[in-house]
C-alpha atoms as a PDB file:
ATOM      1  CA  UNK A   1     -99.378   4.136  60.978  1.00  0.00           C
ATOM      2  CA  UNK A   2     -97.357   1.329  58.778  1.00  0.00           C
ATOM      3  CA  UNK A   3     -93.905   1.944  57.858  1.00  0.00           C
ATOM      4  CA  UNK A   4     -94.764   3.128  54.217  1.00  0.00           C
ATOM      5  CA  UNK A   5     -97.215   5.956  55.261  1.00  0.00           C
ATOM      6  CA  UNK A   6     -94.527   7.405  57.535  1.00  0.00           C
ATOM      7  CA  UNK A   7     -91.977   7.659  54.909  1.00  0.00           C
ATOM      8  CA  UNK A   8     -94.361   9.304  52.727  1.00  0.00           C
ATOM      9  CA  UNK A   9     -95.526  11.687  55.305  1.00  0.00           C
ATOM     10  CA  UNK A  10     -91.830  12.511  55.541  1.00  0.00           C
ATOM     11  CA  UNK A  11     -91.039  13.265  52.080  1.00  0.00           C
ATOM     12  CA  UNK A  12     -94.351  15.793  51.901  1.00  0.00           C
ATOM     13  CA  UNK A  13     -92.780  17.500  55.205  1.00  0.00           C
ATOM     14  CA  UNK A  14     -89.421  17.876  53.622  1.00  0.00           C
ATOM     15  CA  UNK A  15     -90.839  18.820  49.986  1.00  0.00           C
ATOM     16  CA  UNK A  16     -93.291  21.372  51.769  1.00  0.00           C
ATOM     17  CA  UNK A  17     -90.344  22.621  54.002  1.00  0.00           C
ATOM     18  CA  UNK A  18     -88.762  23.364  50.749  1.00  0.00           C
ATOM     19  CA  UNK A  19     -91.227  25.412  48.935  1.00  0.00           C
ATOM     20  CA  UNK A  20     -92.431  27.258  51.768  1.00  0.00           C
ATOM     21  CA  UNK A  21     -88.961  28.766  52.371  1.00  0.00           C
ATOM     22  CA  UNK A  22     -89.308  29.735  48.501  1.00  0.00           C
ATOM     23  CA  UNK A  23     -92.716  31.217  49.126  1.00  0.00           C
ATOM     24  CA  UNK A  24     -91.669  32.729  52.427  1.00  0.00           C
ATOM     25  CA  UNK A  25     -90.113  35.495  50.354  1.00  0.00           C
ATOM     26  CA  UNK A  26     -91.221  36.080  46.697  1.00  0.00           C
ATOM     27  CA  UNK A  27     -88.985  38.471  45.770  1.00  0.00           C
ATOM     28  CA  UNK A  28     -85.530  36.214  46.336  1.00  0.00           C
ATOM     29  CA  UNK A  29     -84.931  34.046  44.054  1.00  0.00           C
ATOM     30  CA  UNK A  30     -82.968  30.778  42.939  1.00  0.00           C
ATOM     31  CA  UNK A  31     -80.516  32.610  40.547  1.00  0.00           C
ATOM     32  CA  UNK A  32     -78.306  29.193  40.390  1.00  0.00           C
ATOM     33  CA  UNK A  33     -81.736  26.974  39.286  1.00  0.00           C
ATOM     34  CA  UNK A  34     -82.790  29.410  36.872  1.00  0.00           C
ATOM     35  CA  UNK A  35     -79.216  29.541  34.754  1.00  0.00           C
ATOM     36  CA  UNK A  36     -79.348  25.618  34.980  1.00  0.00           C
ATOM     37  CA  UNK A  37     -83.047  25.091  33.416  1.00  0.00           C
ATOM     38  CA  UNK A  38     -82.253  28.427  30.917  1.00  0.00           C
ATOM     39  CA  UNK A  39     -78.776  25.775  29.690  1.00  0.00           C
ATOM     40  CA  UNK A  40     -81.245  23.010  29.576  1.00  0.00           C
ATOM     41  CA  UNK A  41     -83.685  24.449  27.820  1.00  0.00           C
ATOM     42  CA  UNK A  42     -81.454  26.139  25.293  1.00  0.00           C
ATOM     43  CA  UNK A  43     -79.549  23.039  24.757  1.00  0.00           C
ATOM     44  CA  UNK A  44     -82.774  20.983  24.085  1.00  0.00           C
ATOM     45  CA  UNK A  45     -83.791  23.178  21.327  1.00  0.00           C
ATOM     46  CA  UNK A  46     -80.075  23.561  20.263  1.00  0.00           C
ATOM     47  CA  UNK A  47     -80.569  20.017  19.342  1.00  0.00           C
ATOM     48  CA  UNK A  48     -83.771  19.658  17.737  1.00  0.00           C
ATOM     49  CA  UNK A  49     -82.662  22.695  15.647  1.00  0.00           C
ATOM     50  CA  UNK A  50     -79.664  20.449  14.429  1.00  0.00           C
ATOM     51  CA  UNK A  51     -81.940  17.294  14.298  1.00  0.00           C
ATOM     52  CA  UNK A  52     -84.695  19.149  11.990  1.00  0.00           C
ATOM     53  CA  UNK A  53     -81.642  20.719   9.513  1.00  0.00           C
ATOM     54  CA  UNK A  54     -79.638  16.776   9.527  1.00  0.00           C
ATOM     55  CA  UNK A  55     -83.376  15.285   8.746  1.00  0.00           C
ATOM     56  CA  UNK A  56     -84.123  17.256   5.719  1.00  0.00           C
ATOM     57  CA  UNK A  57     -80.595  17.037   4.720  1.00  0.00           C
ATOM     58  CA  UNK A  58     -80.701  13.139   4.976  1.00  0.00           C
ATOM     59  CA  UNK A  59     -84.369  13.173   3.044  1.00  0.00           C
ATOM     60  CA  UNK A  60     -82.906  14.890   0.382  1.00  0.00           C
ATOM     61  CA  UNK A  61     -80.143  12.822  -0.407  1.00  0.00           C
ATOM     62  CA  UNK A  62     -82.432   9.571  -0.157  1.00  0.00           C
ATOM     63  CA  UNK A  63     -84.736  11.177  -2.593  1.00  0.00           C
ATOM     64  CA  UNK A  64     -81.888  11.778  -5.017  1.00  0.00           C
ATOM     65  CA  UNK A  65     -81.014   8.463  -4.711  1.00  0.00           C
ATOM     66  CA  UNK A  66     -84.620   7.178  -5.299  1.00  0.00           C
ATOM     67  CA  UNK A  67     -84.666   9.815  -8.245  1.00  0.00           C
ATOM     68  CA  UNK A  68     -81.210   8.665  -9.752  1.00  0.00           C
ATOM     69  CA  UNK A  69     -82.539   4.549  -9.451  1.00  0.00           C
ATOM     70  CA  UNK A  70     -85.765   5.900 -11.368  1.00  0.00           C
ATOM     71  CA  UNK A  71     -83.639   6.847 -14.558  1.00  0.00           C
ATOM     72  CA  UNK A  72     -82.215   3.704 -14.793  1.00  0.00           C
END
């Protein structure tokens, strides 16, 4: 075996050691992992609420501005 093949056979043992333990048990679960992806989640779509309401708010007022050059 070359070097490279052994450390990848070592990652799969420790990433399947990892999710067996999981699996071992299905009715224990990762309490800690499951607030932190809820925050991420929530904060992702906290922000692309705010980016969709600054968007329109910034379209509008270029708009206005096209709309106000118009009269002119």
């Amino acid at each position: 075996m070359k070097m490279g093949q052994l450390n990848v056979l070592a990652v799969m043992a420790v990433l399947f050691s990892l999710f067996m333990e999981t699996e071992a048990n299905p009715f224990i679960y990762n309490y800690e992992r499951l607030r932190i992806g809820g925050l991420i989640c929530s904060c992702l779509l906290f922000g692309a609420g705010l980016l969709a309401i600054l968007y329109t708010r910034c379209n509008r007022k270029q708009k206005k501005a096209e709309d106000d050059n118009s009269e002119i």
